[in-house]
PDB file of N, CA and C in Angstrom:
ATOM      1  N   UNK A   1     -13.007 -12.122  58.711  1.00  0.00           N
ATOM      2  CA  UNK A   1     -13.057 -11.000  59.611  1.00  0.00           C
ATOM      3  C   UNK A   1     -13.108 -11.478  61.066  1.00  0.00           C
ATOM      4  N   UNK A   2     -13.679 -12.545  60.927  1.00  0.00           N
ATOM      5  CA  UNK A   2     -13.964 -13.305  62.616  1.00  0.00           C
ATOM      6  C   UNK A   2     -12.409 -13.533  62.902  1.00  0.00           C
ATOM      7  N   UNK A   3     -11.717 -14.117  62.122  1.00  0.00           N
ATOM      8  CA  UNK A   3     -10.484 -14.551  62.568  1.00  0.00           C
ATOM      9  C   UNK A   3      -9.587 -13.424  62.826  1.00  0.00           C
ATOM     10  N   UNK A   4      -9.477 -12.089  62.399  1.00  0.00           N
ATOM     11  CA  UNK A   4      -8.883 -10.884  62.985  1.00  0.00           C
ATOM     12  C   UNK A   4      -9.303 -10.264  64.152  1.00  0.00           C
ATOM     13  N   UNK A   5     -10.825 -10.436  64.375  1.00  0.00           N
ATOM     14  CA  UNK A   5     -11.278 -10.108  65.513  1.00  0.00           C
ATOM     15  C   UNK A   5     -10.927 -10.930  66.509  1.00  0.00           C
ATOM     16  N   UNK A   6     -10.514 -12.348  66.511  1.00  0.00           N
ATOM     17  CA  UNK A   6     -10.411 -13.010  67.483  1.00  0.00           C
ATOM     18  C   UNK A   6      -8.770 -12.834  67.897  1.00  0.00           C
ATOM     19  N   UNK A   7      -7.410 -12.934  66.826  1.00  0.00           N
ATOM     20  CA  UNK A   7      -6.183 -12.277  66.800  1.00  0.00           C
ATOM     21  C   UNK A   7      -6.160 -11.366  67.306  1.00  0.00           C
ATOM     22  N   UNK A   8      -6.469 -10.086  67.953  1.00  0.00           N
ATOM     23  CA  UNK A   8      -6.873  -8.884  67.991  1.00  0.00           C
ATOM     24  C   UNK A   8      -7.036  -8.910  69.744  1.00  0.00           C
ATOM     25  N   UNK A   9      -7.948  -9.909  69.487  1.00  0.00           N
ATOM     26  CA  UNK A   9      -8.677  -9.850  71.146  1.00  0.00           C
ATOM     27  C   UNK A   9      -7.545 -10.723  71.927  1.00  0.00           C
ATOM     28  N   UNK A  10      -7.013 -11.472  71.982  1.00  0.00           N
ATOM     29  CA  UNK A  10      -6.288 -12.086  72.744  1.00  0.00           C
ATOM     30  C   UNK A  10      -5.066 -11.338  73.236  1.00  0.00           C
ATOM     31  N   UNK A  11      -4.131 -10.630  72.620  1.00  0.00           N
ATOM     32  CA  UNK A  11      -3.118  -9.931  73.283  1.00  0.00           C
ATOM     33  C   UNK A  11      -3.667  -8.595  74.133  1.00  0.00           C
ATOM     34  N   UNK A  12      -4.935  -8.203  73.873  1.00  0.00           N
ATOM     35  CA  UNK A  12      -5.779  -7.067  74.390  1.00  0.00           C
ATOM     36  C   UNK A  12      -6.121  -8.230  75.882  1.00  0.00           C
ATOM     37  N   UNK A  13      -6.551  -9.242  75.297  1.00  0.00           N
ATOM     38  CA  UNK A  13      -6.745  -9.649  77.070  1.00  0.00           C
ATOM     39  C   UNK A  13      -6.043  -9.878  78.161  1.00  0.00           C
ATOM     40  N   UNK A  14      -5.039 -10.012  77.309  1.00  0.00           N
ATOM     41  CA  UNK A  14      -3.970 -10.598  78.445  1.00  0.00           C
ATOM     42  C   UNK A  14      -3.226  -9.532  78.970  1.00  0.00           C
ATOM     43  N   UNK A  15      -3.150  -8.225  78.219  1.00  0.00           N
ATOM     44  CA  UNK A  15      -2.255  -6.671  78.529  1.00  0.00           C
ATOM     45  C   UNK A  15      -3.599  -6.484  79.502  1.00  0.00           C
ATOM     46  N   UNK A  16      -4.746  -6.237  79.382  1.00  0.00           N
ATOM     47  CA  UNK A  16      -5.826  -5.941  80.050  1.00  0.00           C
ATOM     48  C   UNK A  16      -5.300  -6.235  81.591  1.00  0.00           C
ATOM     49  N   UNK A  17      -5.871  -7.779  81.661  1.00  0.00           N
ATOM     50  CA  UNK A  17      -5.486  -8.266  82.745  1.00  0.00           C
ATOM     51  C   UNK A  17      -4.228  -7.869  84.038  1.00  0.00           C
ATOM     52  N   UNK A  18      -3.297  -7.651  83.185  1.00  0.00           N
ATOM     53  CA  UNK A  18      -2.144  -7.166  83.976  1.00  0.00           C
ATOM     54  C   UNK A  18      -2.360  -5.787  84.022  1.00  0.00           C
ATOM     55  N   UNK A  19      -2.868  -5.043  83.712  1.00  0.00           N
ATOM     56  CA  UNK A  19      -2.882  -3.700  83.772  1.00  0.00           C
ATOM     57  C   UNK A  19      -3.775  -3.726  84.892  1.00  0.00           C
ATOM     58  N   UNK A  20      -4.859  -4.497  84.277  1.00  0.00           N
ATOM     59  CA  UNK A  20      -6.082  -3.942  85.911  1.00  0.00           C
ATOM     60  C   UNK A  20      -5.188  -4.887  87.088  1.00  0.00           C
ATOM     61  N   UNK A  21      -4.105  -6.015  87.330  1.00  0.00           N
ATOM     62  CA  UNK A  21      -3.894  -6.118  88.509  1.00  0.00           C
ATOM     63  C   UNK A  21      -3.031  -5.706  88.966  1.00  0.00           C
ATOM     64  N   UNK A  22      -2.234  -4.976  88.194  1.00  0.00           N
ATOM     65  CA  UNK A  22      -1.116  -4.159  88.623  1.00  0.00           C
ATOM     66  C   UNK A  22      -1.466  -2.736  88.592  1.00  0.00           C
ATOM     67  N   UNK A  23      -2.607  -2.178  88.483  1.00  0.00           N
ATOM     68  CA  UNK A  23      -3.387  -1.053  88.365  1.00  0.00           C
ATOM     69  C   UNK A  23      -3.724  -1.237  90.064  1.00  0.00           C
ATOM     70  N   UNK A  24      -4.753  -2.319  90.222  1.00  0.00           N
ATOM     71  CA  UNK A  24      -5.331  -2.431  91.466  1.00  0.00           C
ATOM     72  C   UNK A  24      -4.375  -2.709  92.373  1.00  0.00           C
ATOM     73  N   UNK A  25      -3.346  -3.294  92.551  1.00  0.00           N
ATOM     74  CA  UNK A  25      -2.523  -3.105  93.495  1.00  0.00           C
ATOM     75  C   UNK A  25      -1.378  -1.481  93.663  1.00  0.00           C
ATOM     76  N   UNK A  26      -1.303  -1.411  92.606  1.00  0.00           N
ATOM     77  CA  UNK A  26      -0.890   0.539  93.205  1.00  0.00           C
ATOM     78  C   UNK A  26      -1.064   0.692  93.650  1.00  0.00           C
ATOM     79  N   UNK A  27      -2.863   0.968  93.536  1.00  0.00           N
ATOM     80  CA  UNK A  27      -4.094   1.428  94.273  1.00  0.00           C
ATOM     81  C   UNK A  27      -3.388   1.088  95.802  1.00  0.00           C
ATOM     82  N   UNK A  28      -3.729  -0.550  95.840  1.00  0.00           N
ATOM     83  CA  UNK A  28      -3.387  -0.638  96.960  1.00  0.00           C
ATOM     84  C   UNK A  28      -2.151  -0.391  97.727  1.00  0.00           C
ATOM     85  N   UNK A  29      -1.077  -0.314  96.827  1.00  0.00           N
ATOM     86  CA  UNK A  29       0.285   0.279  97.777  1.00  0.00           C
ATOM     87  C   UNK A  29       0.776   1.408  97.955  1.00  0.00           C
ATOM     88  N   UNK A  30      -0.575   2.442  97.069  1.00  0.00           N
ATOM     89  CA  UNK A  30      -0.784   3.689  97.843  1.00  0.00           C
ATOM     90  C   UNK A  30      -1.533   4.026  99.140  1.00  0.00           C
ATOM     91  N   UNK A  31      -2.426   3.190  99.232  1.00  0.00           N
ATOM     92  CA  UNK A  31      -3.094   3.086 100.029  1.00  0.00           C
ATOM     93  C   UNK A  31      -2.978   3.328 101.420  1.00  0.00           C
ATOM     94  N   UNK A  32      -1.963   1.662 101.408  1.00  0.00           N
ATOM     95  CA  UNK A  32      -1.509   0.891 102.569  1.00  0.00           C
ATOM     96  C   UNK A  32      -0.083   1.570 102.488  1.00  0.00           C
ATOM     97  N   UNK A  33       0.269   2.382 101.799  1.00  0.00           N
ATOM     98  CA  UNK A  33       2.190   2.534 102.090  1.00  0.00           C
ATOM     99  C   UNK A  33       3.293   1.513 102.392  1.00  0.00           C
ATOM    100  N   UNK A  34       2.379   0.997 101.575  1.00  0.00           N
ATOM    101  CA  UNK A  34       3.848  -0.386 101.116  1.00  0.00           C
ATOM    102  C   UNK A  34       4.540  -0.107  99.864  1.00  0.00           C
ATOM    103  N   UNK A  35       5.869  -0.766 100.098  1.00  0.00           N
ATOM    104  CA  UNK A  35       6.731  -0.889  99.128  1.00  0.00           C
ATOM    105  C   UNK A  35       5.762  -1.744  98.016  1.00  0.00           C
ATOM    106  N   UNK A  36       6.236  -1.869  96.694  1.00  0.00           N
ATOM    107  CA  UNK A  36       5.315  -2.351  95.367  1.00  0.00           C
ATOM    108  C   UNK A  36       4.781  -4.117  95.812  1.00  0.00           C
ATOM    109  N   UNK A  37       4.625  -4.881  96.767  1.00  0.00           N
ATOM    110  CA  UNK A  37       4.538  -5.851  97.049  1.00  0.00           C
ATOM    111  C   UNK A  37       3.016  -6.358  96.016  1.00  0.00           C
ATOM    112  N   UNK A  38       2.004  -5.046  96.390  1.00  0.00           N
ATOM    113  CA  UNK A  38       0.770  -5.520  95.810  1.00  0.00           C
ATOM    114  C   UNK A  38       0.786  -5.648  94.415  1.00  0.00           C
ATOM    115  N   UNK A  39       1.850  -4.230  94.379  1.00  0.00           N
ATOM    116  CA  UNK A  39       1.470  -4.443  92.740  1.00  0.00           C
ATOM    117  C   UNK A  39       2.734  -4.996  92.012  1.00  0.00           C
ATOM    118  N   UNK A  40       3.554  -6.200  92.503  1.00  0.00           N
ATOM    119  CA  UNK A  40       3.888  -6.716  91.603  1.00  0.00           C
ATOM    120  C   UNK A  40       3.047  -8.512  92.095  1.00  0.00           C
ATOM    121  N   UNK A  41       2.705  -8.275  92.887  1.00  0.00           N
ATOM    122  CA  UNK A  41       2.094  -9.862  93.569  1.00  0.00           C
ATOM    123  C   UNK A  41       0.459  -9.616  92.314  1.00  0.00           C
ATOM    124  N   UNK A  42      -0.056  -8.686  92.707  1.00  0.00           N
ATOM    125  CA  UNK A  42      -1.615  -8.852  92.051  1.00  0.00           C
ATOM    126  C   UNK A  42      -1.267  -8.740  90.239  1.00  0.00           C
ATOM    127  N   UNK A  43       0.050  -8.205  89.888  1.00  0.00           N
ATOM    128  CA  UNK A  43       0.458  -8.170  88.301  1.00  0.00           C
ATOM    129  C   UNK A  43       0.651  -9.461  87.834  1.00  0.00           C
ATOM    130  N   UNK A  44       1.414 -10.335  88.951  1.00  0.00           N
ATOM    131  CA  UNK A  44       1.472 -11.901  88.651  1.00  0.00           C
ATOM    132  C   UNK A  44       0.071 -12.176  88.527  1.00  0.00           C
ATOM    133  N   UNK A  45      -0.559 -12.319  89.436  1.00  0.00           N
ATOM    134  CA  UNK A  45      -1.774 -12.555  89.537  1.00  0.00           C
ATOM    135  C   UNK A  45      -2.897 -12.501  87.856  1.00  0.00           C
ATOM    136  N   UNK A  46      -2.654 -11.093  87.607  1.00  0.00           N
ATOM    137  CA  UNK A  46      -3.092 -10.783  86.406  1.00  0.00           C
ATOM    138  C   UNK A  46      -2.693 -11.359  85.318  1.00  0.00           C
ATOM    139  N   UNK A  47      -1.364 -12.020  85.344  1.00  0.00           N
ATOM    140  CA  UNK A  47      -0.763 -12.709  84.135  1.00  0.00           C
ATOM    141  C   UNK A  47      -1.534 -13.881  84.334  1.00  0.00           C
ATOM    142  N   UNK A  48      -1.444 -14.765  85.381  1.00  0.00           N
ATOM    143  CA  UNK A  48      -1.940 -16.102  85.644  1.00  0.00           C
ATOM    144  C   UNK A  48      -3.731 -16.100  84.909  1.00  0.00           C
ATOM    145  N   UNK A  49      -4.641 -14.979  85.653  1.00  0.00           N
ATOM    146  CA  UNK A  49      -5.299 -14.824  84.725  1.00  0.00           C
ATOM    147  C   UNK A  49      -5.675 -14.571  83.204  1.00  0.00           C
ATOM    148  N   UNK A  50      -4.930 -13.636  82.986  1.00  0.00           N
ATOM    149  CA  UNK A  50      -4.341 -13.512  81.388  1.00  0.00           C
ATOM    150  C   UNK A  50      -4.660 -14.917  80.848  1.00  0.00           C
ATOM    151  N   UNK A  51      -3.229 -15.826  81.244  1.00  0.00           N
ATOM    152  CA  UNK A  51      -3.267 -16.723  80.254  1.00  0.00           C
ATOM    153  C   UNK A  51      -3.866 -17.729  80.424  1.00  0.00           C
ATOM    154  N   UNK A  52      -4.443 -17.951  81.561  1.00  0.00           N
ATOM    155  CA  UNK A  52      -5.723 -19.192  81.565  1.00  0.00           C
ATOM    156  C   UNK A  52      -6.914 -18.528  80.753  1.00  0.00           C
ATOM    157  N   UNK A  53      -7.143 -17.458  80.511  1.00  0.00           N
ATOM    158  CA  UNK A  53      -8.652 -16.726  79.920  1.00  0.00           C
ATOM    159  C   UNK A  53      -7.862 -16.998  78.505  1.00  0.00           C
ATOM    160  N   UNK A  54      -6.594 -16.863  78.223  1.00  0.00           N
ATOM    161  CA  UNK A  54      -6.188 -17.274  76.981  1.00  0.00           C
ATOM    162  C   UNK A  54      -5.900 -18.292  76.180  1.00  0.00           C
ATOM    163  N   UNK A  55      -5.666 -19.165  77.167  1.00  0.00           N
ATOM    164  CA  UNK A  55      -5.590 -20.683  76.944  1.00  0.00           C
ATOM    165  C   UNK A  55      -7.221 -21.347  76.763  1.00  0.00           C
ATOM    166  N   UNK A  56      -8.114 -20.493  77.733  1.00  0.00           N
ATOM    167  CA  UNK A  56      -9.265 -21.054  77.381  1.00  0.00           C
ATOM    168  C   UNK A  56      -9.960 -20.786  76.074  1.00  0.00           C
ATOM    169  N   UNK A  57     -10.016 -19.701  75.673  1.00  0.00           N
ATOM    170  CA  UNK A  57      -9.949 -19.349  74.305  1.00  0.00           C
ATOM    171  C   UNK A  57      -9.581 -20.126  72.924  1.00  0.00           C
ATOM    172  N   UNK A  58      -8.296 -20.233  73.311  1.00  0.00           N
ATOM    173  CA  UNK A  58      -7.576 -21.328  72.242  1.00  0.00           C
ATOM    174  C   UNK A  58      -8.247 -22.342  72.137  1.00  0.00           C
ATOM    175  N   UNK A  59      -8.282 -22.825  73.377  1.00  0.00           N
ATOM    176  CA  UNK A  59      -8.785 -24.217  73.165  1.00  0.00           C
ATOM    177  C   UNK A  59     -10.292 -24.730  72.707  1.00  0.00           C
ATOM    178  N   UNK A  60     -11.043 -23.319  73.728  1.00  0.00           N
ATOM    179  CA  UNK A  60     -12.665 -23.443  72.743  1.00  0.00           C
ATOM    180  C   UNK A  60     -12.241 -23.426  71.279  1.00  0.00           C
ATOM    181  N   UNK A  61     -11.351 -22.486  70.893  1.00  0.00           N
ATOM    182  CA  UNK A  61     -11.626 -22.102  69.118  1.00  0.00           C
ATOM    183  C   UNK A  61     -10.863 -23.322  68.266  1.00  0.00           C
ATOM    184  N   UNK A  62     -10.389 -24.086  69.145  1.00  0.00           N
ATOM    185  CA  UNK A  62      -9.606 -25.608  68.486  1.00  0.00           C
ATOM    186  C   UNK A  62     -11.001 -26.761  68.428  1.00  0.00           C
ATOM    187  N   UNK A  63     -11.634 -26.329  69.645  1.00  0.00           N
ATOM    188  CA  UNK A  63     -12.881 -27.413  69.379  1.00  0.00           C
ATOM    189  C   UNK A  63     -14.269 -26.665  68.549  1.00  0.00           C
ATOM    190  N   UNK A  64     -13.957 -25.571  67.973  1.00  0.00           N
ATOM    191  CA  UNK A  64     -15.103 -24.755  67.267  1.00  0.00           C
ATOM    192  C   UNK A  64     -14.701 -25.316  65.340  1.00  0.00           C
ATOM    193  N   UNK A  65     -13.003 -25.775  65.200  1.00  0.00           N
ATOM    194  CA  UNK A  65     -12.576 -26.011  64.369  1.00  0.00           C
ATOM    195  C   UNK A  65     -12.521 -27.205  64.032  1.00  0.00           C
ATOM    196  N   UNK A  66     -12.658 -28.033  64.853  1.00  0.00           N
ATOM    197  CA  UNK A  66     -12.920 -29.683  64.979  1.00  0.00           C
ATOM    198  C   UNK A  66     -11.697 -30.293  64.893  1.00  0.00           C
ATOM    199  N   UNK A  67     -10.695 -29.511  66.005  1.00  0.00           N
ATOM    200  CA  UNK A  67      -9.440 -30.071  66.810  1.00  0.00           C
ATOM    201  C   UNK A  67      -8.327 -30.334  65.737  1.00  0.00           C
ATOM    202  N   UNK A  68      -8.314 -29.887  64.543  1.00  0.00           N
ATOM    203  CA  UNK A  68      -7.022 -29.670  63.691  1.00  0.00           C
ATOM    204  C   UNK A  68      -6.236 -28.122  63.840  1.00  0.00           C
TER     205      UNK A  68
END
């Protein structure tokens, strides 16, 4: 069950991520009345986070498994 919960959680983090930084930059290019600059700059942003929070993941659960 641990191992579905953990499958489960990883594509949820990484959609997360981009949603709240391409969420928060709308925000901001409603704001400011800019063309989408924020929110495709802070969506990158959100991916970069994404997949380092995902990569870190992996890699704890490779050393929770004893690196096979």
């Amino acid at each position: 069950m641990r191992d579905i919960a953990g499958a489960i959680e990883l594509p949820i983090v990484l959609v997360g991520s981009i949603v709240i930084g391409g969420g928060l930059g709308y925000f901001l290019d409603e704001r400011l009345h800019t063309s989408p600059v924020f929110t495709l700059s802070l969506g990158f942003v959100g991916f970069a986070a994404g997949m380092i929070q995902l990569l870190r993941r992996l890699l704890k659960d490779m050393k929770i498994d004893g690196g096979s």
